[in-house]
N, C-alpha and C. Protein backbone atom coordinates (compact mmCIF):
# COMPACT_ATOMS: atom_id res chain seq x y z
N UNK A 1 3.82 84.45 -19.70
CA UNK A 1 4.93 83.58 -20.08
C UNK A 1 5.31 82.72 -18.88
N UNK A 2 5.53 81.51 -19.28
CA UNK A 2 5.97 80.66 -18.04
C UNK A 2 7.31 80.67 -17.79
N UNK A 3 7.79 80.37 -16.69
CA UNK A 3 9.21 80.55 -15.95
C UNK A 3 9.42 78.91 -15.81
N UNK A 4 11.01 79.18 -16.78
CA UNK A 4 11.16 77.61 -16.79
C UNK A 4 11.97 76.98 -15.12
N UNK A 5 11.27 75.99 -15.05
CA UNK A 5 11.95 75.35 -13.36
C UNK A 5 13.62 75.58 -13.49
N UNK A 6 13.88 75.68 -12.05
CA UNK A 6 15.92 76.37 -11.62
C UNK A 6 15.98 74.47 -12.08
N UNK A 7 17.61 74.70 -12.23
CA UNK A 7 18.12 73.47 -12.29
C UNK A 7 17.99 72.97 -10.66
N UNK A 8 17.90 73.69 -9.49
CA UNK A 8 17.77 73.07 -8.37
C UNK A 8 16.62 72.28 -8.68
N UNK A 9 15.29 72.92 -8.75
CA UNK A 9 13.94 72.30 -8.80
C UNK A 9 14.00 71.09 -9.33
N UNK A 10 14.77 70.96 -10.87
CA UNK A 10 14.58 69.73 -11.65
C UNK A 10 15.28 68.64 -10.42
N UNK A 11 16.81 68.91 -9.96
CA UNK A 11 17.56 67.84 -9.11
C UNK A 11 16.62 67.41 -8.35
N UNK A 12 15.70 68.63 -7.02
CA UNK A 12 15.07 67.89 -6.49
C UNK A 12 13.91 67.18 -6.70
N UNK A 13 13.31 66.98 -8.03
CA UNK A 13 12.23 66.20 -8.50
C UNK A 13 12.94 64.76 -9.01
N UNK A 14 14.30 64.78 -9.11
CA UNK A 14 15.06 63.63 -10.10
C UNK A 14 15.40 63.37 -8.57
N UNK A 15 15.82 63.69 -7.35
CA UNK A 15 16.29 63.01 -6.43
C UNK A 15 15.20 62.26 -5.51
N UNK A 16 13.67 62.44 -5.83
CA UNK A 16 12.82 62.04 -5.05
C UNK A 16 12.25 61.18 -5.80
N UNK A 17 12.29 61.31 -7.23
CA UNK A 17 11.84 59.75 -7.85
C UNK A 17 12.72 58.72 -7.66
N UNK A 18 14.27 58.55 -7.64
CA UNK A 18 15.19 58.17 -7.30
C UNK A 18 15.06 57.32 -6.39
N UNK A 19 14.43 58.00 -4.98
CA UNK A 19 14.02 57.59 -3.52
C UNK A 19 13.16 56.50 -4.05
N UNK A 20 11.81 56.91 -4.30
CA UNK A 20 10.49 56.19 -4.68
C UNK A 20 11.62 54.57 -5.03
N UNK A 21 12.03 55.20 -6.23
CA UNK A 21 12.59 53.42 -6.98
C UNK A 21 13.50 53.03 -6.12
N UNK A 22 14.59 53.42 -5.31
CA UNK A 22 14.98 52.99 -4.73
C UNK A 22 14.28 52.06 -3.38
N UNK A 23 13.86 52.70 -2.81
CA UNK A 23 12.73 52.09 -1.48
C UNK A 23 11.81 51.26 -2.16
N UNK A 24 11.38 51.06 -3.31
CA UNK A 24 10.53 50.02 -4.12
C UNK A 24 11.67 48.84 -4.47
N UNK A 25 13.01 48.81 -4.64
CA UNK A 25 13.63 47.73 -4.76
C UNK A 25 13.92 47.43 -3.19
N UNK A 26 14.41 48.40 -2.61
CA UNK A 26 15.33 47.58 -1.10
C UNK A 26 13.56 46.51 -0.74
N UNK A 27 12.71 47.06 -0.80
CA UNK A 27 11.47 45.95 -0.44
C UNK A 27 11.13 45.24 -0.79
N UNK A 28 11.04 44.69 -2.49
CA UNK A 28 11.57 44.04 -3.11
C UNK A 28 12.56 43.03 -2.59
N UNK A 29 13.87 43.43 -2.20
CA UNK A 29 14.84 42.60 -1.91
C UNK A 29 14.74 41.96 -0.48
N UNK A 30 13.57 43.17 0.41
CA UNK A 30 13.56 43.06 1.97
C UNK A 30 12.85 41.40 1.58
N UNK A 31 11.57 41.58 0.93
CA UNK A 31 10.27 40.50 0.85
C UNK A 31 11.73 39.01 0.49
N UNK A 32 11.91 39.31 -0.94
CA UNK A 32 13.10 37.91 -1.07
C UNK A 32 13.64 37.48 0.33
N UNK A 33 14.21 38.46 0.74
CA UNK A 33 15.14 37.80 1.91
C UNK A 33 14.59 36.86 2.68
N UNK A 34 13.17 38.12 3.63
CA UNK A 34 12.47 37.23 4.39
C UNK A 34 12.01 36.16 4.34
N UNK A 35 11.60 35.59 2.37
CA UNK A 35 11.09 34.47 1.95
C UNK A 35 12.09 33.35 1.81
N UNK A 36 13.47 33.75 1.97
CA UNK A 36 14.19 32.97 1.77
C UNK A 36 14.71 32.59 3.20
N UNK A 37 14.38 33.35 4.35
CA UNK A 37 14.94 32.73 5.71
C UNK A 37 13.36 32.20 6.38
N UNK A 38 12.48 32.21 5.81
CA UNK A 38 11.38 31.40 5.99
C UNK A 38 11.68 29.80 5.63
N UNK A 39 11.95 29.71 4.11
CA UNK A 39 12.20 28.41 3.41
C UNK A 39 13.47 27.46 4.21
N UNK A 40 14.44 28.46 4.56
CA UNK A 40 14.99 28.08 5.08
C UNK A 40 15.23 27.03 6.52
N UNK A 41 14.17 27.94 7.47
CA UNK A 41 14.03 27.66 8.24
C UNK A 41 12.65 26.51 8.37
N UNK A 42 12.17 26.18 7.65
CA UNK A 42 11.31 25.28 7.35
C UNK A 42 11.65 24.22 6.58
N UNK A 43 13.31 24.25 5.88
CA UNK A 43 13.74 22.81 5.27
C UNK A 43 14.59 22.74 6.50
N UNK A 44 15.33 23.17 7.28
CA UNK A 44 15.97 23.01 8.76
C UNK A 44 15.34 22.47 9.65
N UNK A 45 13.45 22.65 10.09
CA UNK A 45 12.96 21.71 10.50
C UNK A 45 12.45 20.36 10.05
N UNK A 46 12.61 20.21 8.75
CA UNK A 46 11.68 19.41 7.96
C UNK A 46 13.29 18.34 8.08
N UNK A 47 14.77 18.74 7.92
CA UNK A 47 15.94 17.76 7.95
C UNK A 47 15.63 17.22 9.30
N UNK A 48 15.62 18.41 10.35
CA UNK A 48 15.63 17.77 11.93
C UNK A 48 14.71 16.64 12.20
N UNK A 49 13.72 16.85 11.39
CA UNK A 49 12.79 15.68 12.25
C UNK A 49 12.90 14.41 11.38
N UNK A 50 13.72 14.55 9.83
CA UNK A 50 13.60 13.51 9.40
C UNK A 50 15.29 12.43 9.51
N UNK A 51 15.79 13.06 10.69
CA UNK A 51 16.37 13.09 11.34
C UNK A 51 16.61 11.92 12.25
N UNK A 52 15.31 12.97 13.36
CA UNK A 52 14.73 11.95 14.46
C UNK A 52 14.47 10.77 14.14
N UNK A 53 13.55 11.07 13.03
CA UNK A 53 12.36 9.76 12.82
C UNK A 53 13.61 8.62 12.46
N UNK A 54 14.85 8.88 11.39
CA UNK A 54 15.62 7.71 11.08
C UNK A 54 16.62 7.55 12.12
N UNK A 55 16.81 8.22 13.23
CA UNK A 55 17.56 7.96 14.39
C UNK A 55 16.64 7.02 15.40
N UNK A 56 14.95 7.23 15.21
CA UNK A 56 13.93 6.18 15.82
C UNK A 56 14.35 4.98 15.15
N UNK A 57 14.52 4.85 14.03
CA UNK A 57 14.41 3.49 13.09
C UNK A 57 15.58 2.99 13.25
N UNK A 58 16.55 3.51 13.24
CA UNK A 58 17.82 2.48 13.50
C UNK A 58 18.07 2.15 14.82
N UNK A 59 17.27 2.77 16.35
CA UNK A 59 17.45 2.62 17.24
C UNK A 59 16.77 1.11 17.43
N UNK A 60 15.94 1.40 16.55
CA UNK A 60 14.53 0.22 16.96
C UNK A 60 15.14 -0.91 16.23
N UNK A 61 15.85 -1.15 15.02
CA UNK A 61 16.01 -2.01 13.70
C UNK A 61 17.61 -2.59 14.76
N UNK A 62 18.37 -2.21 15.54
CA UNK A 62 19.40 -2.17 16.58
C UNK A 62 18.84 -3.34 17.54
N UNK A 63 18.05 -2.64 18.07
CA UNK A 63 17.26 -3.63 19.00
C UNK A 63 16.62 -5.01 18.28
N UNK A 64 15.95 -4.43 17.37
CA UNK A 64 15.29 -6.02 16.94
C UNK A 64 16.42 -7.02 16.55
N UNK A 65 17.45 -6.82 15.87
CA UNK A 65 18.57 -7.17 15.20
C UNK A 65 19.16 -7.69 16.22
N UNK A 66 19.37 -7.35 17.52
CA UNK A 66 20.23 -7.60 18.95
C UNK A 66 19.54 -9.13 19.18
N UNK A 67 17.88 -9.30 19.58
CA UNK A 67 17.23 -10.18 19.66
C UNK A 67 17.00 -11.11 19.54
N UNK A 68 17.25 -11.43 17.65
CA UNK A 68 16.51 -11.81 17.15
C UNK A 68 17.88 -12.91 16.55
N UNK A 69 19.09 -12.18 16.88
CA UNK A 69 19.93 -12.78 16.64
C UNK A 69 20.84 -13.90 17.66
N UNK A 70 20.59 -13.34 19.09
CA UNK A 70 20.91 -13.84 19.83
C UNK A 70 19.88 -14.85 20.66
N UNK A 71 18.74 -15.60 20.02
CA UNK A 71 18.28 -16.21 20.98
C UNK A 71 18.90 -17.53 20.92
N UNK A 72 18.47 -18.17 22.31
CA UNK A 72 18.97 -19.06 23.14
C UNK A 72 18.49 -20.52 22.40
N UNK A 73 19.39 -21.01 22.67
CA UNK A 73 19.16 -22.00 21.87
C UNK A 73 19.78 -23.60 22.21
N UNK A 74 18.33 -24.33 22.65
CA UNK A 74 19.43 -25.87 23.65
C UNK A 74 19.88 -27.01 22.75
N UNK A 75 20.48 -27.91 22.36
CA UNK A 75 20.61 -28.83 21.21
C UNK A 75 19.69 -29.80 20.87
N UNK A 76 19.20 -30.23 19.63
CA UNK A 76 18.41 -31.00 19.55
C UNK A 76 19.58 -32.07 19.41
N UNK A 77 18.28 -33.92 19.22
CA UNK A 77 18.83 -35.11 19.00
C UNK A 77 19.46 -34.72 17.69
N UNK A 78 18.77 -34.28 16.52
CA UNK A 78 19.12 -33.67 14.79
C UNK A 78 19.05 -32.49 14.53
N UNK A 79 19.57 -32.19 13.72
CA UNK A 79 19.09 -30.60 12.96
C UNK A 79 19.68 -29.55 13.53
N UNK A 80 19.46 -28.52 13.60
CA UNK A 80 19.08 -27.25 14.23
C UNK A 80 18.65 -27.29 15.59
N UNK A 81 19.36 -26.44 16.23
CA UNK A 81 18.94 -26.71 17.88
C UNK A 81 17.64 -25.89 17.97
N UNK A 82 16.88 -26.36 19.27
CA UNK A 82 15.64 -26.36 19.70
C UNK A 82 15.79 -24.88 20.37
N UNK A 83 14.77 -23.81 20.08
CA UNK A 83 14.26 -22.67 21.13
C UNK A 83 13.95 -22.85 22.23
N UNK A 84 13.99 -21.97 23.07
CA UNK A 84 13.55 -22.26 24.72
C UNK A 84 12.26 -21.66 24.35
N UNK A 85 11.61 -21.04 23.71
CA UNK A 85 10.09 -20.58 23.01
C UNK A 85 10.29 -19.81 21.86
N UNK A 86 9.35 -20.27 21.23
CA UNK A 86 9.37 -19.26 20.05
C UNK A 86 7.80 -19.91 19.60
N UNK A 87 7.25 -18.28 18.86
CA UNK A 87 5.77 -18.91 18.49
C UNK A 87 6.04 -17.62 17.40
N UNK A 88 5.87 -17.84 16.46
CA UNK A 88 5.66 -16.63 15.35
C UNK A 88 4.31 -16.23 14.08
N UNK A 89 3.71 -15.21 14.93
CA UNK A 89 2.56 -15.04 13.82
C UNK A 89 2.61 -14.16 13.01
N UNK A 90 1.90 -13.76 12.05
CA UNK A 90 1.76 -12.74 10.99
C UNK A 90 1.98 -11.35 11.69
N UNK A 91 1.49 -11.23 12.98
CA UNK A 91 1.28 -9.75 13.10
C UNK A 91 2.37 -9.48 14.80
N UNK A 92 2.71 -10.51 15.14
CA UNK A 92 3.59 -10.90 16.30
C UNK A 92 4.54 -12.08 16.72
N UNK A 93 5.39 -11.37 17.17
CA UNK A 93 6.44 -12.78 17.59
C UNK A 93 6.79 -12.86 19.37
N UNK A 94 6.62 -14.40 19.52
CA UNK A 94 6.57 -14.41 21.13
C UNK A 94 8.02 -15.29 20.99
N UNK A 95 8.56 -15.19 21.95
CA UNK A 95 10.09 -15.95 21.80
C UNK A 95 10.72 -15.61 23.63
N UNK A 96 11.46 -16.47 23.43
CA UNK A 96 12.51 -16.74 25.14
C UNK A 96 13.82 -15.87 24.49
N UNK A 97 14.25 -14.71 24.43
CA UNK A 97 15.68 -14.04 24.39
C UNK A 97 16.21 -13.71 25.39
N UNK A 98 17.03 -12.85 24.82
CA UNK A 98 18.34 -11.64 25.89
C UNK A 98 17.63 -10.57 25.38
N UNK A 99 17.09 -9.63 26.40
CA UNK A 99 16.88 -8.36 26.59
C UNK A 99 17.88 -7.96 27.23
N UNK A 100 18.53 -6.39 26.35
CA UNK A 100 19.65 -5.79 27.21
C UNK A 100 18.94 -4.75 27.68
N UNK A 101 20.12 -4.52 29.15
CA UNK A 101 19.13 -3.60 30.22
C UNK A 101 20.14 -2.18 29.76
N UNK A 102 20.81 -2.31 28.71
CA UNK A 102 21.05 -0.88 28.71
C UNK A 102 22.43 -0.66 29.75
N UNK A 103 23.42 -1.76 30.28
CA UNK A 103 24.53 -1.61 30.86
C UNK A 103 25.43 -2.33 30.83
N UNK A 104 25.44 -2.61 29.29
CA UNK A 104 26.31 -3.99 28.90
C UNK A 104 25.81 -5.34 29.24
N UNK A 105 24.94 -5.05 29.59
CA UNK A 105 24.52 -6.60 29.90
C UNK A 105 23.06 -7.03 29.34
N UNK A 106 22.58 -8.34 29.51
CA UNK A 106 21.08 -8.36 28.99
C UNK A 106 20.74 -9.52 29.91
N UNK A 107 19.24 -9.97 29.90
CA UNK A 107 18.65 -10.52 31.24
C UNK A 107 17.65 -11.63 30.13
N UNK A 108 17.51 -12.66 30.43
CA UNK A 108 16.55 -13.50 29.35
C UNK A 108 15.36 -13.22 29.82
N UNK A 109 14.00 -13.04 28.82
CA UNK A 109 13.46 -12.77 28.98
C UNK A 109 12.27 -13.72 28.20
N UNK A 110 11.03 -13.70 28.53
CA UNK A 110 9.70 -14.00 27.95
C UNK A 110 9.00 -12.52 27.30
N UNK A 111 9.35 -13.06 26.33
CA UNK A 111 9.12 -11.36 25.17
C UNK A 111 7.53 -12.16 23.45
N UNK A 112 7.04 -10.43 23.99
CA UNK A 112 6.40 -10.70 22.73
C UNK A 112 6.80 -9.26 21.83
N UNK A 113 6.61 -9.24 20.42
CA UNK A 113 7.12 -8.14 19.64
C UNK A 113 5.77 -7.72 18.99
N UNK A 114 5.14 -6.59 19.13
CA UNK A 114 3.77 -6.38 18.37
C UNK A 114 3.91 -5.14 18.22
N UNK A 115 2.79 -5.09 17.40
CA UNK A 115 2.25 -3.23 16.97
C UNK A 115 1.04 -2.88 18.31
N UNK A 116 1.11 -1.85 19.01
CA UNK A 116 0.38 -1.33 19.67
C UNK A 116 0.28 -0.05 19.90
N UNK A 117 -0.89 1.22 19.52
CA UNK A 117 -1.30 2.07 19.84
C UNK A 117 -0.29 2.74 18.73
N UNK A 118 0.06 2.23 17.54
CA UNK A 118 0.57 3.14 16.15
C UNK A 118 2.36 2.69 16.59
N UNK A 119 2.74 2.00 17.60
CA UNK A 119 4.24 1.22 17.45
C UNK A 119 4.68 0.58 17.95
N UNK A 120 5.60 0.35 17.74
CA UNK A 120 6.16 -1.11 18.27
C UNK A 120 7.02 -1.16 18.92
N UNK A 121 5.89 -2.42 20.44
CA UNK A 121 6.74 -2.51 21.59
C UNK A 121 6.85 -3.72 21.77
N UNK A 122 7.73 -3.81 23.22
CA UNK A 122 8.17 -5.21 23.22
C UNK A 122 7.35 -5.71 24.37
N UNK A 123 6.73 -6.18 24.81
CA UNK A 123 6.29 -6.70 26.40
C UNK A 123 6.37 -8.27 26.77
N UNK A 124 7.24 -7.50 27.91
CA UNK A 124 8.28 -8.43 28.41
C UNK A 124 8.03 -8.86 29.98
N UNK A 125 8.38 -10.42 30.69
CA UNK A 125 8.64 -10.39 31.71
C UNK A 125 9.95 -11.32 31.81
N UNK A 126 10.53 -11.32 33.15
CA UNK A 126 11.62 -12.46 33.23
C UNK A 126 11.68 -13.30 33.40
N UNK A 127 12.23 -14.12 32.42
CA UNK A 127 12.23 -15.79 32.48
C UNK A 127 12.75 -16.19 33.81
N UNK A 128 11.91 -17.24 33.83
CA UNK A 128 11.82 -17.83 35.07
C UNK A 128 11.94 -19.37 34.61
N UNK A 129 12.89 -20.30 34.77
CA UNK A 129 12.53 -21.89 34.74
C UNK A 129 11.47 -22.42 35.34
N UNK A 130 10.57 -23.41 34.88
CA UNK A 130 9.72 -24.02 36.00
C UNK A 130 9.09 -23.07 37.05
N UNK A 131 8.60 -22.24 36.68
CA UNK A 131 7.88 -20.92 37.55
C UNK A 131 6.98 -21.46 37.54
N UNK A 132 6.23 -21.55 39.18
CA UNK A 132 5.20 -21.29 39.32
C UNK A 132 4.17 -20.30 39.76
N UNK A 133 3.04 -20.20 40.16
CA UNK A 133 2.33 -19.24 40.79
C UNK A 133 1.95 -18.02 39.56
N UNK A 134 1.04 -17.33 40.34
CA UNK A 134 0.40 -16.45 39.49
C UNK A 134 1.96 -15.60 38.29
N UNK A 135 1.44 -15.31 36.89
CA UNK A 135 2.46 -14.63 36.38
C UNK A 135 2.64 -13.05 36.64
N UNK A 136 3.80 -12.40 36.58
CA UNK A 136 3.90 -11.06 36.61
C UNK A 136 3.12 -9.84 35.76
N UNK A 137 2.95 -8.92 35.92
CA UNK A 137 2.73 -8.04 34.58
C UNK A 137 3.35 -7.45 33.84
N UNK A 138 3.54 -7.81 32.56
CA UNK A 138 4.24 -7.63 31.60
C UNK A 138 4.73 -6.45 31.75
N UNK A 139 6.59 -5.96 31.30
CA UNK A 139 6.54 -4.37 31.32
C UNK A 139 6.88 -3.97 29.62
N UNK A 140 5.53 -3.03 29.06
CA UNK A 140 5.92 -2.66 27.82
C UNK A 140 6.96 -1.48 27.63
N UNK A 141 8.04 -2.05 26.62
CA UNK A 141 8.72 -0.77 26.36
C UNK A 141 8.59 -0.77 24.81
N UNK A 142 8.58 0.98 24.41
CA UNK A 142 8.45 1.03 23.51
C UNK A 142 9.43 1.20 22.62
N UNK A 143 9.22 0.63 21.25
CA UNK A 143 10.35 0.50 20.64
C UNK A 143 10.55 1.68 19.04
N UNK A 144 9.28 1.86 18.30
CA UNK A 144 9.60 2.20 17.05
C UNK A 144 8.21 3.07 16.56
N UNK A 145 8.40 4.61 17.51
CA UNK A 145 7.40 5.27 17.10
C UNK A 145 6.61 5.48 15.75
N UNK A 146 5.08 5.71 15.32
CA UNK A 146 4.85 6.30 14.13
C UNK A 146 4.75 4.80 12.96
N UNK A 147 4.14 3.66 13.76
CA UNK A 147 4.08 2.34 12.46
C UNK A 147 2.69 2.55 12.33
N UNK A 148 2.18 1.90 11.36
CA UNK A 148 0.90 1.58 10.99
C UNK A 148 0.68 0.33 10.57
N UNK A 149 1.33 -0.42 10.49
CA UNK A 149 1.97 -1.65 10.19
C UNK A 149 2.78 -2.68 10.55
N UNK A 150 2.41 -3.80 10.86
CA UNK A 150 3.58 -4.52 11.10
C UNK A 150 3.39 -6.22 10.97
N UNK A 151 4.44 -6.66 10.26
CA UNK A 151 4.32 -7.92 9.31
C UNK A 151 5.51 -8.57 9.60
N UNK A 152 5.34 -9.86 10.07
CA UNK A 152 6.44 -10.79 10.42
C UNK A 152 6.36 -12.02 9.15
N UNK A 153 7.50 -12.30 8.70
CA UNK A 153 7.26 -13.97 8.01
C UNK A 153 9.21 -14.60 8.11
N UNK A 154 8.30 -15.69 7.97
CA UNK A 154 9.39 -16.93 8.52
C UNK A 154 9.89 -17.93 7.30
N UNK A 155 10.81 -17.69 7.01
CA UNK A 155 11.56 -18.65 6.23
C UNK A 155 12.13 -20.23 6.53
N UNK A 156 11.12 -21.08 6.26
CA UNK A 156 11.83 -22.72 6.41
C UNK A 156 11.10 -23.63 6.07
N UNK A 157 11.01 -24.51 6.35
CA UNK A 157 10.04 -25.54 5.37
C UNK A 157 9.03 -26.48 6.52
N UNK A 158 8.02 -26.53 5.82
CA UNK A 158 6.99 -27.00 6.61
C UNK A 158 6.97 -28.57 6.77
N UNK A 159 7.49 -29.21 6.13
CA UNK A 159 8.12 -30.81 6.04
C UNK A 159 9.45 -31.17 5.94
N UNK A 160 10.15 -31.71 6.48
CA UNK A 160 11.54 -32.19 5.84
C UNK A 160 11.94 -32.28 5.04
N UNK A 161 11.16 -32.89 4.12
CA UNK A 161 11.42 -32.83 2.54
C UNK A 161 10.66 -31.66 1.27
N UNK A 162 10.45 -30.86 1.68
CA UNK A 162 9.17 -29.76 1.39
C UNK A 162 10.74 -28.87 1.08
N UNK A 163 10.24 -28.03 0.28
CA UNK A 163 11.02 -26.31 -0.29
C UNK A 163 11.02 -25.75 0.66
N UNK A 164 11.77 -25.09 0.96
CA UNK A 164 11.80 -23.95 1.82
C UNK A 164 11.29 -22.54 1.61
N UNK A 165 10.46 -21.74 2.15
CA UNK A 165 9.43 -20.65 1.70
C UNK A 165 8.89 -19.89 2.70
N UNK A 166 8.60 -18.42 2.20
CA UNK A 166 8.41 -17.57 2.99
C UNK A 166 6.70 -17.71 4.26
N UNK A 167 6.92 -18.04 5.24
CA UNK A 167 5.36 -18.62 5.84
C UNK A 167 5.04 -17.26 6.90
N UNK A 168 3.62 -17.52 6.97
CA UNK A 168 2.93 -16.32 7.89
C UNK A 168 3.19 -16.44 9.31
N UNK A 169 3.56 -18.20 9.39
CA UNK A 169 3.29 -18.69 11.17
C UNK A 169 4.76 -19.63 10.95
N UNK A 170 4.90 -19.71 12.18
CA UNK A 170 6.21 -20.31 12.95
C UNK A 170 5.89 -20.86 14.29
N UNK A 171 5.52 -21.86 14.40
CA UNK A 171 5.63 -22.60 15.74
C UNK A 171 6.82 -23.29 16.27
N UNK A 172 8.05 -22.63 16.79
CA UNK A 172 8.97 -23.32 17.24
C UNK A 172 8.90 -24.71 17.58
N UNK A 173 9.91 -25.96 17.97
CA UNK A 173 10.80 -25.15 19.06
C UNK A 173 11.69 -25.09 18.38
N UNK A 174 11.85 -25.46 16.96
CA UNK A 174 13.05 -25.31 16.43
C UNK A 174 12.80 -23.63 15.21
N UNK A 175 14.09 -22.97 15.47
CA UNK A 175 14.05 -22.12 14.81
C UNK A 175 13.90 -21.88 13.07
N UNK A 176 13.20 -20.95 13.10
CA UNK A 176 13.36 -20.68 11.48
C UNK A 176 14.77 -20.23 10.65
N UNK A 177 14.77 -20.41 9.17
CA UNK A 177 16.19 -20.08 9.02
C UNK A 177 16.48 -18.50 8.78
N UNK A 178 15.05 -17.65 8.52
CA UNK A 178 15.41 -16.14 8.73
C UNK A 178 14.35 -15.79 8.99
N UNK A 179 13.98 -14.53 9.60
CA UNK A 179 12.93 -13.80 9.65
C UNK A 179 12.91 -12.44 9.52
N UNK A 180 11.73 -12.43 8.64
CA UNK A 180 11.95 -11.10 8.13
C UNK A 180 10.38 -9.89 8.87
N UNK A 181 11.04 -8.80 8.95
CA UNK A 181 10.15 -7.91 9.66
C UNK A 181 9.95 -6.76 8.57
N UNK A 182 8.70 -6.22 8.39
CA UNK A 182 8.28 -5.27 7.58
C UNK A 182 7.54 -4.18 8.56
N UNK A 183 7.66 -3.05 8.10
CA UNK A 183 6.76 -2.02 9.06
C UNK A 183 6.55 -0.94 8.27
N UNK A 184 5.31 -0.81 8.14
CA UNK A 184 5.20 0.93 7.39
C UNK A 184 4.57 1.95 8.72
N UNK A 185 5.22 2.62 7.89
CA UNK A 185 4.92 4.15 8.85
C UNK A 185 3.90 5.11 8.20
N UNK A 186 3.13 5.58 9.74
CA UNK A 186 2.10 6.44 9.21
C UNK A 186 2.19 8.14 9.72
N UNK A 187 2.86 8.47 8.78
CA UNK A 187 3.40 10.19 9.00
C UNK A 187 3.03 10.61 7.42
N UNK A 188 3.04 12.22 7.73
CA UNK A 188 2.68 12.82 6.87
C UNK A 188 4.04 12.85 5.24
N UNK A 189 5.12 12.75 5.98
CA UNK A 189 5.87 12.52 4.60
C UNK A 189 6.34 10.82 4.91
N UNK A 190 6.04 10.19 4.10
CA UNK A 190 6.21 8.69 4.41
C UNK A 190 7.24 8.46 4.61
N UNK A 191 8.11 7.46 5.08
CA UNK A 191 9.14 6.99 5.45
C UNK A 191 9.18 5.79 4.83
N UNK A 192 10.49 5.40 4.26
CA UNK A 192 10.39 3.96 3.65
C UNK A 192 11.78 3.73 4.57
N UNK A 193 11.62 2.70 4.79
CA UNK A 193 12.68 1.60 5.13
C UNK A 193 12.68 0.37 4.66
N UNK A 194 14.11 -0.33 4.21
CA UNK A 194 13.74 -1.95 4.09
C UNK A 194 13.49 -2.55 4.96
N UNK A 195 13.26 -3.87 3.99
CA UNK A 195 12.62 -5.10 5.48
C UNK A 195 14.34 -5.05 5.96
N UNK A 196 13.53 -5.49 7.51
CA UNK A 196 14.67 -6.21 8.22
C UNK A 196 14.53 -7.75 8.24
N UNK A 197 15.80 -8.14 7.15
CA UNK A 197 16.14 -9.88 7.34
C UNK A 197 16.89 -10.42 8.27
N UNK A 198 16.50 -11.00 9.23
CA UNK A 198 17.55 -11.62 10.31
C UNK A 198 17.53 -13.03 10.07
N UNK A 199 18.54 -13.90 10.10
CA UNK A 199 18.93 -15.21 10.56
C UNK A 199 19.24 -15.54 12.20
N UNK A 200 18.74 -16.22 12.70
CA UNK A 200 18.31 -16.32 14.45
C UNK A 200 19.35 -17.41 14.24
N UNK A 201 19.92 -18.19 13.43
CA UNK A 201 20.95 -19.22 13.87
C UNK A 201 21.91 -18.83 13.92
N UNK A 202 22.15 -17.37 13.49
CA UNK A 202 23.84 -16.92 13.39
C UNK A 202 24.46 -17.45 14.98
């Protein structure tokens, strides 16, 4: 005849399956957690840098905007006053501005604006009137990490009596009535920005 199990025996068989399911959920809940301070911590880097990258773009879109707005400008006989240089192509703009040195102040300069080595810098030397002798070497600073791209066009009319329309080239000396800058970026989550439209006669 068999001897039925003490009520102790049964508790301790009901208190160790108990365990089992218990320690099968807390791990359960351990795995969630960890997966959730993973995600976490991977949309925390993914804000930070997209972050950076639009703290790059307004630093840079700051600067061009500073430039592009303030150049120098002597009076013509008619029209629109004359540039001290300006040459504008599809893929670069050369122009006589104010470069600021970063202490309230800015210094005129002989500036070109291009894409180089994936962004965009400015290389610059200081205007000089009537300079002669060999020229300086340009100093590049960089302006707008991470482009793959970069597209200038010029708004004004190619005759006096002609429409006014968006053109690839700009040969000063008289200014255009806006210019617009496009740039795409080459990163793994794309970045869109609008064009930047400036008016240089403001």
């Amino acid at each position: 005849m068999t001897a039925c199990p003490s009520s102790g025996q049964r508790q301790r068989g009901f208190t160790l399956l108990e365990m089992l399911v218990a320690l099968t959920v807390l791990s359960f809940l351990f795995l969630a957690l960890v997966q959730g301070v993973r995600t976490g911590l991977q949309f925390w880097d993914r804000q930070s840098r997209r972050i950076a990258d639009t703290a790059d773009l307004d630093a840079g879109t700051r600067v061009l905007r500073s430039i592009l707005t303030t150049i120098p400008a002597q009076p013509a006989a008619l029209g629109a006053g004359e540039s001290l240089g300006f040459k504008g192509e599809a893929d670069s703009l050369t122009l006589t501005g104010w470069l600021s040195t970063g202490l309230g102040s800015g210094r005129l300069a002989d500036m070109t604006i291009l894409l180089r080595g994936g962004q965009v810098v400015i290389s610059w030397v200081p205007h000089v009137h009537g300079a002669t002798g060999p020229e300086p070497t340009p100093t590049v600073t960089p302006l707008t990490p991470g482009v793959s791209h970069l597209e200038f066009a010029y708004w004004g009319r190619i005759a006096p009596n002609a429409s006014a329309t968006w053109l690839a080239r700009w040969n000063g000396p008289e200014l255009p009535e806006l210019i617009r800058v496009r740039e795409t970026y080459a990163t793994a989550e794309a970045r869109r920005w609008p064009d930047l439209i400036i008016s240089p006669r403001l």
